[in-house]
Protein backbone atom coordinates (compact mmCIF):
# COMPACT_ATOMS: atom_id res chain seq x y z
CA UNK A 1 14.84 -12.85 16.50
CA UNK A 2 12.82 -9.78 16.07
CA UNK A 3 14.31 -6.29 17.21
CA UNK A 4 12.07 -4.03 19.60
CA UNK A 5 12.35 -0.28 20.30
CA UNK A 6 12.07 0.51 23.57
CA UNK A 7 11.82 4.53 25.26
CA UNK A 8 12.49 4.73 29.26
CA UNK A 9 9.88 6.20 30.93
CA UNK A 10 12.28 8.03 33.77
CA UNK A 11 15.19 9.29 31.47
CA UNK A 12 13.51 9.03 28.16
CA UNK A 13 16.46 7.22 26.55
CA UNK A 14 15.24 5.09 23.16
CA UNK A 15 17.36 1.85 22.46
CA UNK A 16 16.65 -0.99 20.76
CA UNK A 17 17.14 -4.82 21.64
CA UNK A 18 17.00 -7.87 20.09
CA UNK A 19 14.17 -10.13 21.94
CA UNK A 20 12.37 -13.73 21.17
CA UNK A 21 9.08 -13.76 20.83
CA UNK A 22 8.44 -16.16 23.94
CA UNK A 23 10.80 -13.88 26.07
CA UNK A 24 8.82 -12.38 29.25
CA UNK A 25 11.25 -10.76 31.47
CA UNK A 26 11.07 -7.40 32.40
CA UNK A 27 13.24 -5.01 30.63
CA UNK A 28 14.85 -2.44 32.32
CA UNK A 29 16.65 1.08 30.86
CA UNK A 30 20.55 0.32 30.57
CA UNK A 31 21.64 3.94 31.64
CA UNK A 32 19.03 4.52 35.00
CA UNK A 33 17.60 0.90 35.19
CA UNK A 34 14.00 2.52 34.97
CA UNK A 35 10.90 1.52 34.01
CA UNK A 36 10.57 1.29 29.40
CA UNK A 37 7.55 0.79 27.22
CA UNK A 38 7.86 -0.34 23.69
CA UNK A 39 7.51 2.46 21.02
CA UNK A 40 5.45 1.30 17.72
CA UNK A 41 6.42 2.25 14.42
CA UNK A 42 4.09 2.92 11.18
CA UNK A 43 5.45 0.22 8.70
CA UNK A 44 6.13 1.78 5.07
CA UNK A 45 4.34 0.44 2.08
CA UNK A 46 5.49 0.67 -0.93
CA UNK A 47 2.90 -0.31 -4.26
CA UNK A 48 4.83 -1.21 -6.94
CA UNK A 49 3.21 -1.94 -10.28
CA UNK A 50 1.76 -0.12 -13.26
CA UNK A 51 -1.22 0.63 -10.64
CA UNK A 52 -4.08 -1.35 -8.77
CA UNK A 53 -7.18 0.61 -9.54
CA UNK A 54 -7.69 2.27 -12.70
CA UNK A 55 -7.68 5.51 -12.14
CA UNK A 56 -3.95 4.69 -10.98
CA UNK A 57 -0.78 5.68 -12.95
CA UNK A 58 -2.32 7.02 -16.12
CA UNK A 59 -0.26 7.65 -19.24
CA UNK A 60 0.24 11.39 -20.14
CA UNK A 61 -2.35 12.83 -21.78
CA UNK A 62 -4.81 10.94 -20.35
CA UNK A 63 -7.16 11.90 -17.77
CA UNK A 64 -10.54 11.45 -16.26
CA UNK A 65 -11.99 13.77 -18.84
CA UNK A 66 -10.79 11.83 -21.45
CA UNK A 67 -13.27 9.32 -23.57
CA UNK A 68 -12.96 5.52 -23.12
CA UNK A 69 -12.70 3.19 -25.88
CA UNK A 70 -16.23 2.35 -26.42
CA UNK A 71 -16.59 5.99 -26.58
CA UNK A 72 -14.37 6.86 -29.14
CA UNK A 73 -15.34 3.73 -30.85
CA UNK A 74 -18.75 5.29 -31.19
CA UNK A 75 -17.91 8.92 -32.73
CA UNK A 76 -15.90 6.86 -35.43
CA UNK A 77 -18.76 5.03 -36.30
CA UNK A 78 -17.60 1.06 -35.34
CA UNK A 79 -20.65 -0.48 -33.64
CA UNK A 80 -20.17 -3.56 -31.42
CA UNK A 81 -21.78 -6.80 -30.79
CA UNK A 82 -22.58 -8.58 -27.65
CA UNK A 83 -21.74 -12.23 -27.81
CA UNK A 84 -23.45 -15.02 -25.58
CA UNK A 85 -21.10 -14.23 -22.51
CA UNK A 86 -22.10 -10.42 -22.60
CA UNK A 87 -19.10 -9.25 -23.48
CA UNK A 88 -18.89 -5.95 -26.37
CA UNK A 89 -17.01 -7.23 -29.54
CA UNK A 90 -16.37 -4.47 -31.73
CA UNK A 91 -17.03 -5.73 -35.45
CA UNK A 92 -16.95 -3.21 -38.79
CA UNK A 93 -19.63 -2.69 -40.25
């Protein structure tokens, strides 16, 4: 059974209580028996991972500024092929 946070609208008391989902009754505050309404709480998230985008946990030294493979690749002088799926195979020449 989930646990709910609940904040009393009269005496502004927070408590939590352990509900099922189906449950319907009304709840009541336990110190003034007043009126409550559920509070709702931002979930954390937590990414774990060496990073979902690229641009995402780069090793040191690297940055945005910083040439790509191809590009490098091409300053050294290695050309590259493109086989029948489209893909860039780098070959010697």
């Amino acid at each position: 059974m989930p646990i709910y946070e609940y904040k009393c609208r009269k005496c502004s008391l927070q408590f939590e209580l352990r509900r099922n989902f189906n449950e319907t009754s009304p709840i009541h505050c336990p110190s003034c028996h007043g009126e409550v309404h559920r509070v709702f709480s931002p979930v954390p998230i937590i990414f774990k991972g060496a990073g979902f985008y690229v641009t995402d946990n780069r090793p040191n030294g690297r940055s945005a500024s910083t040439p790509s493979l191809k590009e490098s690749e091409e300053s050294k002088g290695v050309s590259s092929k493109v086989d029948d799926a489209g893909l860039d195979l780098p070959s010697s020449t």
